[in-house]
Protein backbone atom coordinates (compact mmCIF):
# COMPACT_ATOMS: atom_id res chain seq x y z
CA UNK A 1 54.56 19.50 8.48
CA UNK A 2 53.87 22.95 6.78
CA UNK A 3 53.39 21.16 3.28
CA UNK A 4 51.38 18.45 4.61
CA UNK A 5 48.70 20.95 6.53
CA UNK A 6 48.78 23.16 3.68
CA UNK A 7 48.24 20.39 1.49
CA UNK A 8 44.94 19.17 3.60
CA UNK A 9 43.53 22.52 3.68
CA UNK A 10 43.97 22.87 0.00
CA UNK A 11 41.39 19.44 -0.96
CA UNK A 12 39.31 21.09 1.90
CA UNK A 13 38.97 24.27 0.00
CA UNK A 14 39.39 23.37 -3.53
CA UNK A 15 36.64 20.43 -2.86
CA UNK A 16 34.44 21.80 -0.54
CA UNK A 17 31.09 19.64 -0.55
CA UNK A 18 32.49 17.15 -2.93
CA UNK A 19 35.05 15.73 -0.41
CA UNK A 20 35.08 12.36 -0.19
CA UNK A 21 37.58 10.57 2.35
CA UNK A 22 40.23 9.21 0.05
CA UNK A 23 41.00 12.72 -1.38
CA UNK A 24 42.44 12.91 2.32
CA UNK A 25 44.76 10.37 2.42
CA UNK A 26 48.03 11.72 1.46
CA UNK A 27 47.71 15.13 2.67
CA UNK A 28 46.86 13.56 5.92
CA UNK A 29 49.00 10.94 5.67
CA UNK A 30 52.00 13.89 4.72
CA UNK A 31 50.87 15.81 7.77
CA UNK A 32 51.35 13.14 10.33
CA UNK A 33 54.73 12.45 8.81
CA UNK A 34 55.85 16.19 9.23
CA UNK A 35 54.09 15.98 12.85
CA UNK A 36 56.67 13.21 14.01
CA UNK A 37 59.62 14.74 12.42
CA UNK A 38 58.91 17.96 13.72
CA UNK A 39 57.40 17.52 17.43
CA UNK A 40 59.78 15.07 18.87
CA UNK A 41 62.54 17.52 18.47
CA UNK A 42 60.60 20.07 19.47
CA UNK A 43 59.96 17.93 22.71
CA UNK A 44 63.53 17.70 23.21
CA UNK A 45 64.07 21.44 22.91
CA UNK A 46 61.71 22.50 25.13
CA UNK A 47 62.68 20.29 27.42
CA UNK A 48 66.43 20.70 27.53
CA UNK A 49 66.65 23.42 30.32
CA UNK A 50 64.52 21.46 32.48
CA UNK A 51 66.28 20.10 35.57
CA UNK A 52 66.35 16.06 35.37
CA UNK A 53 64.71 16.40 39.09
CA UNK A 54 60.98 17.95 36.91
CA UNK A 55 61.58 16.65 33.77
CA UNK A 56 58.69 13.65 34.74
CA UNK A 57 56.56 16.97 35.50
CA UNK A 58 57.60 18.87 32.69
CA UNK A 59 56.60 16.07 29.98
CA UNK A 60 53.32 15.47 31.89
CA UNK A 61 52.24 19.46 31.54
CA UNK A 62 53.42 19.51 27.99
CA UNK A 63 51.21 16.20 27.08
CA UNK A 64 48.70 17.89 28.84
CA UNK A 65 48.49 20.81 27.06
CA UNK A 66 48.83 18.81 23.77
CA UNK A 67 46.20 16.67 24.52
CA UNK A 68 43.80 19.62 25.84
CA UNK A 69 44.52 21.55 22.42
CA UNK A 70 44.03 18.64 19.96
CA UNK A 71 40.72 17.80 21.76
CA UNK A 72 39.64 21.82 21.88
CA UNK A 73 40.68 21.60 17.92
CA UNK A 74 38.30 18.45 17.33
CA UNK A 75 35.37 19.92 19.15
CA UNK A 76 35.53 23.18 16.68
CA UNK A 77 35.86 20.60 13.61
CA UNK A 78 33.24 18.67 14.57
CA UNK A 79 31.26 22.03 15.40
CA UNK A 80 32.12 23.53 11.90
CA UNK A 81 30.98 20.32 10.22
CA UNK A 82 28.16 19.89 12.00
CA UNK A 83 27.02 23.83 10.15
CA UNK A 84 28.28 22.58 7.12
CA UNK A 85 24.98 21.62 4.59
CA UNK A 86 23.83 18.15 4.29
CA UNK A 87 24.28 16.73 0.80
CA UNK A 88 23.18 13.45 -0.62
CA UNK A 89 24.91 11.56 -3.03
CA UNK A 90 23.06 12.82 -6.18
CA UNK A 91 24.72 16.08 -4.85
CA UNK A 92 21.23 17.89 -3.91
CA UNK A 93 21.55 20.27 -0.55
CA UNK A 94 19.15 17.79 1.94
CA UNK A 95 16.65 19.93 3.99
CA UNK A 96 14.99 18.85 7.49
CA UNK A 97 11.59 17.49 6.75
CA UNK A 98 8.87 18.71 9.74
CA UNK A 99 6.72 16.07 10.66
């Protein structure tokens, strides 16, 4: 999981503007493959000392959380892209016209 986010900041930073998509694909594609190998264990650790009686409650607050964080994370990316400066494909910075 470590090498595949490391990985996916890496293109982000050693591209910058000239990102395209594809340059994506296996770091992402390496990330979600450490994500599933690591946080299915994870679930079972944290929920080993959790009496059978609130384990239904226990899994619901933990994909709660998870769900609450991922969605926080995607509103800053999409917040921090949305700053980012518009370029067009001849690689020129695009400015707002006013009119």
């Amino acid at each position: 999981m470590l090498i595949g986010q490391s990985s996916v900041i890496g293109v982000l930073y050693w591209q910058g503007t000239r990102l395209t998509g594809w340059q994506l694909l296996l770091p992402l594609f390496l990330a979600g493959i450490g994500g599933g190998f690591f946080l299915a264990p994870i679930t079972n650790v944290v929920l080993a000392g959790i009496p059978a009686k609130d384990a239904g409650a226990a899994s619901g607050a933990r994909t709660t959380a998870l769900t609450l964080a991922l969605n926080l994370l995607r509103r800053l990316a999409l917040l921090l892209v949305g700053r980012l400066p518009k370029i067009d494909l001849n690689g020129d910075v695009i400015t707002p016209s006013s009119g």
